[in-house]
PDB file of N, CA and C in Angstrom:
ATOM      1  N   UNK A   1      -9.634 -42.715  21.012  1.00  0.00           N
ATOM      2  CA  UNK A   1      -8.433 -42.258  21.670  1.00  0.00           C
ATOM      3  C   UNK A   1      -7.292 -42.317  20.656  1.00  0.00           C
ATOM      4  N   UNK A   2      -6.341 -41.352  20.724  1.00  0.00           N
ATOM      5  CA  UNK A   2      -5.299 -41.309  19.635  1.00  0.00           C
ATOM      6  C   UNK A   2      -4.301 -42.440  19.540  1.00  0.00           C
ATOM      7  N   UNK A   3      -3.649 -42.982  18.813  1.00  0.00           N
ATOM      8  CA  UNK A   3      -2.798 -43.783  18.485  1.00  0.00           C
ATOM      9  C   UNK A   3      -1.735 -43.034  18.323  1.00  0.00           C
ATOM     10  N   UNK A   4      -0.166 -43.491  19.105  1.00  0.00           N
ATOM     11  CA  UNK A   4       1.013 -42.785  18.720  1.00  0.00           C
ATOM     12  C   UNK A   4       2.156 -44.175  18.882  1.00  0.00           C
ATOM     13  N   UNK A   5       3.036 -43.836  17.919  1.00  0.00           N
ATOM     14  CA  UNK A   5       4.099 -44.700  17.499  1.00  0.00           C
ATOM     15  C   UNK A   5       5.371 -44.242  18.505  1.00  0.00           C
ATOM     16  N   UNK A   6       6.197 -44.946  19.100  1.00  0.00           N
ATOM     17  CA  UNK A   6       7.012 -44.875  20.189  1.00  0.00           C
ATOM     18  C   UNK A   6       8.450 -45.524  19.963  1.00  0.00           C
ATOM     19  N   UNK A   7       9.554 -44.642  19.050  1.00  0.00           N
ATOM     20  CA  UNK A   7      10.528 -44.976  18.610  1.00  0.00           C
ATOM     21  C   UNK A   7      11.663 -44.631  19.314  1.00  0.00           C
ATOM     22  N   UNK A   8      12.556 -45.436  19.759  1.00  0.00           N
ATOM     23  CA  UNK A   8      13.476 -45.326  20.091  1.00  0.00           C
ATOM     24  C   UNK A   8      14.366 -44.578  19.073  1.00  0.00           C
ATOM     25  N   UNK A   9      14.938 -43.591  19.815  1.00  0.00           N
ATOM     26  CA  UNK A   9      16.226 -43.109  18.588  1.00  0.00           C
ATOM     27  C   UNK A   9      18.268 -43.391  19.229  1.00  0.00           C
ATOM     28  N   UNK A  10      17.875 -44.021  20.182  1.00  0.00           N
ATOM     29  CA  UNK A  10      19.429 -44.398  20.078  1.00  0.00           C
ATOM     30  C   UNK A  10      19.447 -45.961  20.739  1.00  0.00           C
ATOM     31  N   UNK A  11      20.327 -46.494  21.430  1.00  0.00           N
ATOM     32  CA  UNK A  11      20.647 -47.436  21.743  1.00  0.00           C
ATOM     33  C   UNK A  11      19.853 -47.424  23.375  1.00  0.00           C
ATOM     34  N   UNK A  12      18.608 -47.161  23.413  1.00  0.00           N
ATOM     35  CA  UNK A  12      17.993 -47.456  24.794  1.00  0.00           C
ATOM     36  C   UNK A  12      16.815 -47.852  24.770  1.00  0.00           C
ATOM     37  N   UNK A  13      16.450 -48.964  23.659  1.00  0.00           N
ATOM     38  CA  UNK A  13      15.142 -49.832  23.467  1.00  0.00           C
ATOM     39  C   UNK A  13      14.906 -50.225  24.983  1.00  0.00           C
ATOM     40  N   UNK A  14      15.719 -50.500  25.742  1.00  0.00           N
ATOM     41  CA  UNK A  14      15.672 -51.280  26.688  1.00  0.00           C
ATOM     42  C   UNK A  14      14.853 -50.231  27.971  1.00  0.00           C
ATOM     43  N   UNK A  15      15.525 -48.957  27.962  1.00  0.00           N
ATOM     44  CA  UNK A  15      14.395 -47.515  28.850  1.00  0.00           C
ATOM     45  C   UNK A  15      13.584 -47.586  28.050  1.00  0.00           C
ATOM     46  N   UNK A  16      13.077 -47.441  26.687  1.00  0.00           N
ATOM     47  CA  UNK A  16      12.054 -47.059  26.535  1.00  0.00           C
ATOM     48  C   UNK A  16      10.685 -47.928  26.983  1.00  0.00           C
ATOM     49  N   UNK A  17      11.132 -49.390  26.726  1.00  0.00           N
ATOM     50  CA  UNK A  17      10.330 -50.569  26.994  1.00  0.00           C
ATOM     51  C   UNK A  17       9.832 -50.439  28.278  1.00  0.00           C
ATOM     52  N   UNK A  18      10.397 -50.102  29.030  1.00  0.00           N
ATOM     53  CA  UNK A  18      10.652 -50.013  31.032  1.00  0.00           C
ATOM     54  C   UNK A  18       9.798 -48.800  30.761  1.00  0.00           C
ATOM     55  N   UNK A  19       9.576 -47.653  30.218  1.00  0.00           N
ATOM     56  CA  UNK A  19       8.816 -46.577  30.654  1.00  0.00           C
ATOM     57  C   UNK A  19       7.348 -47.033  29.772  1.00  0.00           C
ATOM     58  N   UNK A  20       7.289 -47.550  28.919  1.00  0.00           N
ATOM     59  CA  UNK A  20       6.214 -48.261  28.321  1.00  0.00           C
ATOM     60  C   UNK A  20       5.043 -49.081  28.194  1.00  0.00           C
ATOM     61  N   UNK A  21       6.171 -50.230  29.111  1.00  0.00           N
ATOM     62  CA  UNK A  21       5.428 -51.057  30.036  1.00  0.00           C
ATOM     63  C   UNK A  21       5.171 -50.972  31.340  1.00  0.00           C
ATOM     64  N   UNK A  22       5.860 -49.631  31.868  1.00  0.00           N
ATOM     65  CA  UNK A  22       5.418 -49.277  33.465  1.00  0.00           C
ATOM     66  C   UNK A  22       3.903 -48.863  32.813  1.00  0.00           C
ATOM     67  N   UNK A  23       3.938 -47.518  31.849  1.00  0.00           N
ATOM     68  CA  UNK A  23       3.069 -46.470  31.327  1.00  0.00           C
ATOM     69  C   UNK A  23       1.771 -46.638  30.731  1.00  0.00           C
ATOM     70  N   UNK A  24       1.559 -47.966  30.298  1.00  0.00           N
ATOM     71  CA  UNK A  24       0.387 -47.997  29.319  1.00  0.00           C
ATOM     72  C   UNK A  24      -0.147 -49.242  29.885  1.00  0.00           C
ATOM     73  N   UNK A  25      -1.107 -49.845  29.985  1.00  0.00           N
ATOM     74  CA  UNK A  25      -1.781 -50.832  29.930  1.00  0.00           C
ATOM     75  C   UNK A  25      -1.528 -51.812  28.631  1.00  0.00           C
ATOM     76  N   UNK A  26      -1.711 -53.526  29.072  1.00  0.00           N
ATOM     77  CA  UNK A  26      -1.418 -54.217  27.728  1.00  0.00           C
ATOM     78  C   UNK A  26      -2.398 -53.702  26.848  1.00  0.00           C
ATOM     79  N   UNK A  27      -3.733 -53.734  27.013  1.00  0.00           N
ATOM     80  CA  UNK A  27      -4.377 -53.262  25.730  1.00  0.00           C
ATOM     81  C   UNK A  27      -4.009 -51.919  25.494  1.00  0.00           C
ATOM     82  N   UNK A  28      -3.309 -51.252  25.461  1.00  0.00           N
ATOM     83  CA  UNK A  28      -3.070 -50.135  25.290  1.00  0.00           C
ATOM     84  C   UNK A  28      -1.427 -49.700  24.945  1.00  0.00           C
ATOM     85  N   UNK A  29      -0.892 -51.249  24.718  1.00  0.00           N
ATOM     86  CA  UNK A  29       0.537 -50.854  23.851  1.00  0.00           C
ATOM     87  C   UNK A  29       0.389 -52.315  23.238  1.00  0.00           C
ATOM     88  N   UNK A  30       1.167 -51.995  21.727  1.00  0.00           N
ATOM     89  CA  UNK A  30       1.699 -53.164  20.779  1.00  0.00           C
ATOM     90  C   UNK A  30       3.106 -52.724  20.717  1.00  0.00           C
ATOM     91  N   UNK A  31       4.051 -54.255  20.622  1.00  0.00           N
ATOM     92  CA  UNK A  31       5.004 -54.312  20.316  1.00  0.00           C
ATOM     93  C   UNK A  31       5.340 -54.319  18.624  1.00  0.00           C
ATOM     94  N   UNK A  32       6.080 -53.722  18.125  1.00  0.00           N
ATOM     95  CA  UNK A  32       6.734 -53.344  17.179  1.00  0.00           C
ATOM     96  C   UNK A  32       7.309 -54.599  16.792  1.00  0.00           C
ATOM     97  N   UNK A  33       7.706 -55.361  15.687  1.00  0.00           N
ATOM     98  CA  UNK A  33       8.117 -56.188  15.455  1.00  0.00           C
ATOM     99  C   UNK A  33      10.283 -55.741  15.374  1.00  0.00           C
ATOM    100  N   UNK A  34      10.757 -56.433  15.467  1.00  0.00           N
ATOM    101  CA  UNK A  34      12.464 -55.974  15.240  1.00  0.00           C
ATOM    102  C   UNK A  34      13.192 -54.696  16.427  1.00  0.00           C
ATOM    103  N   UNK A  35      12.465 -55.042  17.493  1.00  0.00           N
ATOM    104  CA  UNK A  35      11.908 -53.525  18.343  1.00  0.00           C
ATOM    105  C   UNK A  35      12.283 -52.434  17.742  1.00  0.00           C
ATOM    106  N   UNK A  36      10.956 -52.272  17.116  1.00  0.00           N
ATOM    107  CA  UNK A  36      11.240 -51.413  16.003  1.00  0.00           C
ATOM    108  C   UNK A  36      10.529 -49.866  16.891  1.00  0.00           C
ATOM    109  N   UNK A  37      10.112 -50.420  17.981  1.00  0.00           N
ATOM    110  CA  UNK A  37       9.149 -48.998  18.697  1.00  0.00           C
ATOM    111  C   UNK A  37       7.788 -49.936  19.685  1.00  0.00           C
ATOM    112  N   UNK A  38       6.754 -49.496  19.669  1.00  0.00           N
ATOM    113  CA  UNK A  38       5.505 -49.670  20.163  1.00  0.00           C
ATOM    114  C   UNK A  38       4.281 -48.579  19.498  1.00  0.00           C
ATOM    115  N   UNK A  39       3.306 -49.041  19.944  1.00  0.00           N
ATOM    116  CA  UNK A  39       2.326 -48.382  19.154  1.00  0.00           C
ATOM    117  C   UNK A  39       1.695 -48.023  20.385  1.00  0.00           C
ATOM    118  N   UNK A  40       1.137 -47.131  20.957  1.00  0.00           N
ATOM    119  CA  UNK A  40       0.194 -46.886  22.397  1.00  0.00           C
ATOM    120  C   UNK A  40      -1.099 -46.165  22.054  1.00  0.00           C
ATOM    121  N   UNK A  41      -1.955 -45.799  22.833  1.00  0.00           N
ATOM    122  CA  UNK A  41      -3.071 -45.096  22.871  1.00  0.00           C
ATOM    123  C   UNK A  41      -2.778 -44.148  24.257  1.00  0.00           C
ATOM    124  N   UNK A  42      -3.421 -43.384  24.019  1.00  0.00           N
ATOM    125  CA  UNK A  42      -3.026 -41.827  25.223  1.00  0.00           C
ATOM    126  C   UNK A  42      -4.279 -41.048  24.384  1.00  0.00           C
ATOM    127  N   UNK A  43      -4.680 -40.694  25.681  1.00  0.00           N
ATOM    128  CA  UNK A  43      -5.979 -39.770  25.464  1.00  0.00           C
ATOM    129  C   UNK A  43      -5.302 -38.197  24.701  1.00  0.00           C
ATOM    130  N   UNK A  44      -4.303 -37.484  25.315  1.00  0.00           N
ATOM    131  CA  UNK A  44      -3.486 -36.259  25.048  1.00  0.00           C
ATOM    132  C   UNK A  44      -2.663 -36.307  23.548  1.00  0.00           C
ATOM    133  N   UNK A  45      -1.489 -35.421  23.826  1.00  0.00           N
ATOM    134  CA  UNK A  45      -1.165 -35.579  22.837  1.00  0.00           C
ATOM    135  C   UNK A  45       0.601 -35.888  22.584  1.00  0.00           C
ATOM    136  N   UNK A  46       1.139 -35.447  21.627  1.00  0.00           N
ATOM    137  CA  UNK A  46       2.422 -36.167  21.950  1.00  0.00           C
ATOM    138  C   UNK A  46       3.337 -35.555  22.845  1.00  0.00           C
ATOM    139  N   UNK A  47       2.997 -34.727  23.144  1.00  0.00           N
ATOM    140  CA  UNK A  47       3.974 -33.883  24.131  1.00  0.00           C
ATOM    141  C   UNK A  47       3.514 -34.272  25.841  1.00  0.00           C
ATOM    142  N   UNK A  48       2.290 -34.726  25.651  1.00  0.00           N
ATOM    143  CA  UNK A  48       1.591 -35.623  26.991  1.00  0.00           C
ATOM    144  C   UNK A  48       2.434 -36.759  27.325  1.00  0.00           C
ATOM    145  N   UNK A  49       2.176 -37.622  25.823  1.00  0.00           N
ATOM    146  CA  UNK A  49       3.101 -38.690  25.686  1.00  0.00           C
ATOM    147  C   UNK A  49       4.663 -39.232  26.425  1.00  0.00           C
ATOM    148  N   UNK A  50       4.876 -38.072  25.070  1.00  0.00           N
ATOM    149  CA  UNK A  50       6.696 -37.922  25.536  1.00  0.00           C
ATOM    150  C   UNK A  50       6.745 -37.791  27.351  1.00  0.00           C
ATOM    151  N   UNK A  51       6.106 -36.768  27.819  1.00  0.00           N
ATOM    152  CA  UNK A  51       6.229 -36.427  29.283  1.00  0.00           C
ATOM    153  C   UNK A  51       5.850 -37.777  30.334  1.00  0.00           C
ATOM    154  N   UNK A  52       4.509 -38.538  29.725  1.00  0.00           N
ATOM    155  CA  UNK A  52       4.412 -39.474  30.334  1.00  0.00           C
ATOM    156  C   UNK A  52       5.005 -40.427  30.768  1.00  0.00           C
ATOM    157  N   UNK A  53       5.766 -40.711  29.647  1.00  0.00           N
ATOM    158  CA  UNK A  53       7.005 -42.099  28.974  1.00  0.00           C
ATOM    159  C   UNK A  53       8.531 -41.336  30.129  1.00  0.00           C
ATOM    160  N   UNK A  54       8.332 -40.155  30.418  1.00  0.00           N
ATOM    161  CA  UNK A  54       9.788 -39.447  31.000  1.00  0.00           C
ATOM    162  C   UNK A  54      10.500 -38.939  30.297  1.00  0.00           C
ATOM    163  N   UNK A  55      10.092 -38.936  28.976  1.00  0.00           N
ATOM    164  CA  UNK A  55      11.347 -38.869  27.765  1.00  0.00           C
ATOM    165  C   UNK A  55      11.436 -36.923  27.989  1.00  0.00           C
ATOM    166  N   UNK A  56      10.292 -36.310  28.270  1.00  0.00           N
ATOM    167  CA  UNK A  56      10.750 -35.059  28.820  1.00  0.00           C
ATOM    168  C   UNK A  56       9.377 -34.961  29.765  1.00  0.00           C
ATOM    169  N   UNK A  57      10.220 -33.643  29.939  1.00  0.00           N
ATOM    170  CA  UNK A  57       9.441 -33.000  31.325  1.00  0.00           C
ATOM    171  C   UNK A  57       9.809 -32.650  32.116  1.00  0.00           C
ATOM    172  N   UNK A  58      10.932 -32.957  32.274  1.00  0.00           N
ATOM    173  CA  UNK A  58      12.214 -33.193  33.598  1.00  0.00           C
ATOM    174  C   UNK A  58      12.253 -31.453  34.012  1.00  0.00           C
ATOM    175  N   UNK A  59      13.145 -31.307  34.940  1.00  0.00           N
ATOM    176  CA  UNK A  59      13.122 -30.038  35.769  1.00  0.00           C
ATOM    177  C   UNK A  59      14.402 -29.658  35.142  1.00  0.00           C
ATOM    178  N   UNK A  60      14.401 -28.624  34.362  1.00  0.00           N
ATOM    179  CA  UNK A  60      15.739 -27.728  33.539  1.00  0.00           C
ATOM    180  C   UNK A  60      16.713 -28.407  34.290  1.00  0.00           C
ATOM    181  N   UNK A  61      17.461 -28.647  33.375  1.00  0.00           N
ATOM    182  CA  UNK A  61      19.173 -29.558  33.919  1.00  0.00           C
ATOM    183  C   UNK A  61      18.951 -30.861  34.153  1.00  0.00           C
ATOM    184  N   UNK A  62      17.918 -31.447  34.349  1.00  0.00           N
ATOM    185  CA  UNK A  62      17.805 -32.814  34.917  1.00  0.00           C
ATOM    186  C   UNK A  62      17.664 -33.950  33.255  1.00  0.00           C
ATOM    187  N   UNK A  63      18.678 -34.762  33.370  1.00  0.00           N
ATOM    188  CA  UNK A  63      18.526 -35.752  31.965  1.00  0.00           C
ATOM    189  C   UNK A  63      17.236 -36.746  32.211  1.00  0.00           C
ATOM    190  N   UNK A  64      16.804 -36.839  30.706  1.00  0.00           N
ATOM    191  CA  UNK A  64      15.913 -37.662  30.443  1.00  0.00           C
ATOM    192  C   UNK A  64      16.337 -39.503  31.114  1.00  0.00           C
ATOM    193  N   UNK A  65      15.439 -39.791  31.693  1.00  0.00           N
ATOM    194  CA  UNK A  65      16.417 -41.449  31.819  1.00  0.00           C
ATOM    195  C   UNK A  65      15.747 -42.433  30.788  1.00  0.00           C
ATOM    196  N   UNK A  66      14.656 -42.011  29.735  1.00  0.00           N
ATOM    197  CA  UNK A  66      14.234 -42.689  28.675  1.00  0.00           C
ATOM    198  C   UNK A  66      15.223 -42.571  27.814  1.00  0.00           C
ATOM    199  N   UNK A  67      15.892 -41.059  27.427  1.00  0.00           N
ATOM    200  CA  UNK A  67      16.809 -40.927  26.196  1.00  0.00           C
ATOM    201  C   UNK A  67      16.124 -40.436  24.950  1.00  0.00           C
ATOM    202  N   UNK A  68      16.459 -40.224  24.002  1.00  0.00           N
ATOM    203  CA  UNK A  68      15.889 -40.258  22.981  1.00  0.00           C
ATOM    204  C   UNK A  68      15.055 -40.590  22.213  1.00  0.00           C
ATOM    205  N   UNK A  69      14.152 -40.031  22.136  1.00  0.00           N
ATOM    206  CA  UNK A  69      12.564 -41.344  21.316  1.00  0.00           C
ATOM    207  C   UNK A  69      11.498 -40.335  20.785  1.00  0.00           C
ATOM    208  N   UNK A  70      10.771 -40.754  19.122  1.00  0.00           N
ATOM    209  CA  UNK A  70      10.359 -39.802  19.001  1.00  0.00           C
ATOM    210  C   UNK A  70       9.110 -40.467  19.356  1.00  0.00           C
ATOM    211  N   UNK A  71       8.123 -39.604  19.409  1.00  0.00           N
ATOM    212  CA  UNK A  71       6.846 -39.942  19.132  1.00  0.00           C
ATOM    213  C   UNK A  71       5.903 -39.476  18.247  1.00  0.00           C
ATOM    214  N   UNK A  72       4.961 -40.223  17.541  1.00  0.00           N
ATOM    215  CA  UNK A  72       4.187 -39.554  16.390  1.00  0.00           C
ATOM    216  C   UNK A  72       2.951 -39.910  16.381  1.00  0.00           C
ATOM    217  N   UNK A  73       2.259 -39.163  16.212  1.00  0.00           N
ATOM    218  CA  UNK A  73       0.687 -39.422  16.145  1.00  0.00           C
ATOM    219  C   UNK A  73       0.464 -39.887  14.318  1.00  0.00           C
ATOM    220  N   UNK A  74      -0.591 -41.507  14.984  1.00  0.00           N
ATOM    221  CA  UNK A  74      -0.712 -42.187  13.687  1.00  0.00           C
ATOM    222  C   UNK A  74      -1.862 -41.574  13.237  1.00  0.00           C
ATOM    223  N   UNK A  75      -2.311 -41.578  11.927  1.00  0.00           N
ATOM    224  CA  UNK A  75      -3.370 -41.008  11.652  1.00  0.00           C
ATOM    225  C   UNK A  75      -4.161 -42.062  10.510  1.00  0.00           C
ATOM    226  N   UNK A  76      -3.061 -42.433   9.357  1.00  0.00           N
ATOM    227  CA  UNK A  76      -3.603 -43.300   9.078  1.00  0.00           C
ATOM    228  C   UNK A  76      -2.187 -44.549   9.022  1.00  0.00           C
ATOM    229  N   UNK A  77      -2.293 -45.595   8.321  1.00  0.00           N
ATOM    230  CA  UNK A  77      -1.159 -46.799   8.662  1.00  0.00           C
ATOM    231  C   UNK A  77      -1.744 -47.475   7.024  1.00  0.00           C
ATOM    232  N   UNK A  78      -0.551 -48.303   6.447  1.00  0.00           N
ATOM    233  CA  UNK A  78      -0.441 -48.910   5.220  1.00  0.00           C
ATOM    234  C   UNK A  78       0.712 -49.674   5.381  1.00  0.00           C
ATOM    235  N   UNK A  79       0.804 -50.909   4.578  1.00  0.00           N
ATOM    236  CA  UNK A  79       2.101 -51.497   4.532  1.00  0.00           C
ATOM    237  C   UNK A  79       2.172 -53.174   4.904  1.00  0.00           C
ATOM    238  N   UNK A  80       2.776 -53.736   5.237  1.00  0.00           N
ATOM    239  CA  UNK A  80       3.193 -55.251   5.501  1.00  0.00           C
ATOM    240  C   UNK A  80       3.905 -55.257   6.722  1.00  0.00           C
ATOM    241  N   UNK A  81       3.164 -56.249   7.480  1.00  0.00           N
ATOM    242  CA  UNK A  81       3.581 -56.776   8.758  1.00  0.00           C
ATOM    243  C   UNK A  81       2.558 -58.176   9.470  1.00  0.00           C
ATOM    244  N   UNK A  82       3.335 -58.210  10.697  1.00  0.00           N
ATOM    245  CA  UNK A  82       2.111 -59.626  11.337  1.00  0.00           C
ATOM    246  C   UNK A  82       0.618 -58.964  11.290  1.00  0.00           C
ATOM    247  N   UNK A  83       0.050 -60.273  10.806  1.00  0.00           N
ATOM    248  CA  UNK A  83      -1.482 -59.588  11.579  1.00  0.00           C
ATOM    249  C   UNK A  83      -2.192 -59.042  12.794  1.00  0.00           C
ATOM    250  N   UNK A  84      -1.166 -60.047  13.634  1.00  0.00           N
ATOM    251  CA  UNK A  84      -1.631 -59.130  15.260  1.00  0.00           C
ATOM    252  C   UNK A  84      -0.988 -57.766  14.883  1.00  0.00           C
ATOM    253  N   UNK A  85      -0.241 -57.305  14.382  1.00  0.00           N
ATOM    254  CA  UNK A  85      -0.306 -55.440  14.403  1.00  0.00           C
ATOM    255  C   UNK A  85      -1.497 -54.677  14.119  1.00  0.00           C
ATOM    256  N   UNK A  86      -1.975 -55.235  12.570  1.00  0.00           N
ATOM    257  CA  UNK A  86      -3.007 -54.905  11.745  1.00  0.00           C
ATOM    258  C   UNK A  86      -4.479 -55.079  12.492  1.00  0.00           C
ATOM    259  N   UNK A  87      -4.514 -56.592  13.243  1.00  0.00           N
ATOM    260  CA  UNK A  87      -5.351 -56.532  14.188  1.00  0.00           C
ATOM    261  C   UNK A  87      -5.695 -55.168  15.095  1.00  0.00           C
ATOM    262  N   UNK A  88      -4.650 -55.127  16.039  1.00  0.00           N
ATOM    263  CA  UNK A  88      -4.278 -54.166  16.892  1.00  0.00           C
ATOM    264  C   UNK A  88      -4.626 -52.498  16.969  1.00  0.00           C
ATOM    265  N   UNK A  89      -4.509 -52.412  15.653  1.00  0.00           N
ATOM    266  CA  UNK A  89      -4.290 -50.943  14.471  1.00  0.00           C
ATOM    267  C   UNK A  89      -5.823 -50.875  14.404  1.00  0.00           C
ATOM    268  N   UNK A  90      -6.325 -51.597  13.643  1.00  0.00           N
ATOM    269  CA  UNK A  90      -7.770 -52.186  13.554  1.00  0.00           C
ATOM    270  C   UNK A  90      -9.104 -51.715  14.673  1.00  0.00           C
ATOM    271  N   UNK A  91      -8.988 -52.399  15.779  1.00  0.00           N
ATOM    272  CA  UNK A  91      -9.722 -52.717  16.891  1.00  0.00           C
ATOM    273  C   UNK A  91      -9.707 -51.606  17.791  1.00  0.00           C
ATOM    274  N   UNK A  92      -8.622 -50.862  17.516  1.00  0.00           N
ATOM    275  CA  UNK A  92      -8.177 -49.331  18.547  1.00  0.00           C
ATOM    276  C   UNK A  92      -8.667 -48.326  17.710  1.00  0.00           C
ATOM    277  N   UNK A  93      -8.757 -48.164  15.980  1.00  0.00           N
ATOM    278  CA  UNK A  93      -9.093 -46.971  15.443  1.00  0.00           C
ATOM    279  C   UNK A  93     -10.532 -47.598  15.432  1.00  0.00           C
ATOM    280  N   UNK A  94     -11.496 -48.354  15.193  1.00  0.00           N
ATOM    281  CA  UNK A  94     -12.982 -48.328  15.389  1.00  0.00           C
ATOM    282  C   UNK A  94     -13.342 -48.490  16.608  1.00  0.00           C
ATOM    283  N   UNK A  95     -12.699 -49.078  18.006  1.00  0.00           N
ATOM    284  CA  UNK A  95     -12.898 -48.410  18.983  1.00  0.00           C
ATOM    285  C   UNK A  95     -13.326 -46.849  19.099  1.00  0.00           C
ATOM    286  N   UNK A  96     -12.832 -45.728  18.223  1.00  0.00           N
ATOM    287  CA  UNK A  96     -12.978 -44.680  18.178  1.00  0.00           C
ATOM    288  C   UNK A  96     -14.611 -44.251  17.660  1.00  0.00           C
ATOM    289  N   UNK A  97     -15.097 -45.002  17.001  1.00  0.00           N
ATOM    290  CA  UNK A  97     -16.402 -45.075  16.116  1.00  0.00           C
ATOM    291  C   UNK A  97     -17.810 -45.067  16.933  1.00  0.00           C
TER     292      UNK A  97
END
């Protein structure tokens, strides 16, 4: 199942978290360290995503109540952080296997 990264882009960490944690199952979201975002799994794709989370979809004229947030499909991941991320990252892409 795909992995997508779940970034807040303005000052509404706080909707996005609320549509996040309504939206995904715990095994099926990591927290971002610095709330820096979340990491989720979603069978679809990011435009599934986004719609899922509320961030769109809405009925022409009607505002998002997530706000701004991008989403990106991970494909691969590199870099420094806790190990429960790397764990996390880990256990969800060979899940795929």
């Amino acid at each position: 199942m795909p992995i997508f990264q779940v970034t807040p882009l303005s000052h509404n960490h706080d909707a996005v978290e609320g549509a996040v944690m309504g939206g995904f199952e715990a095994k099926d979201r990591h927290h971002l360290p610095n709330n820096a975002g979340w990491l989720v799994r979603h069978p679809g794709t990011t435009i599934e995503v986004s719609n899922h989370l509320g961030i769109t979809g809405q009925a022409k004229g009607e505002p998002s109540q997530t706000g701004a947030t991008l989403i990106s499909l991970v494909g691969s991941y590199y870099g420094r952080g806790p190990s429960d991320l790397w764990e996390w990252l880990k256990t969800r892409f060979e899940n795929e296997s």
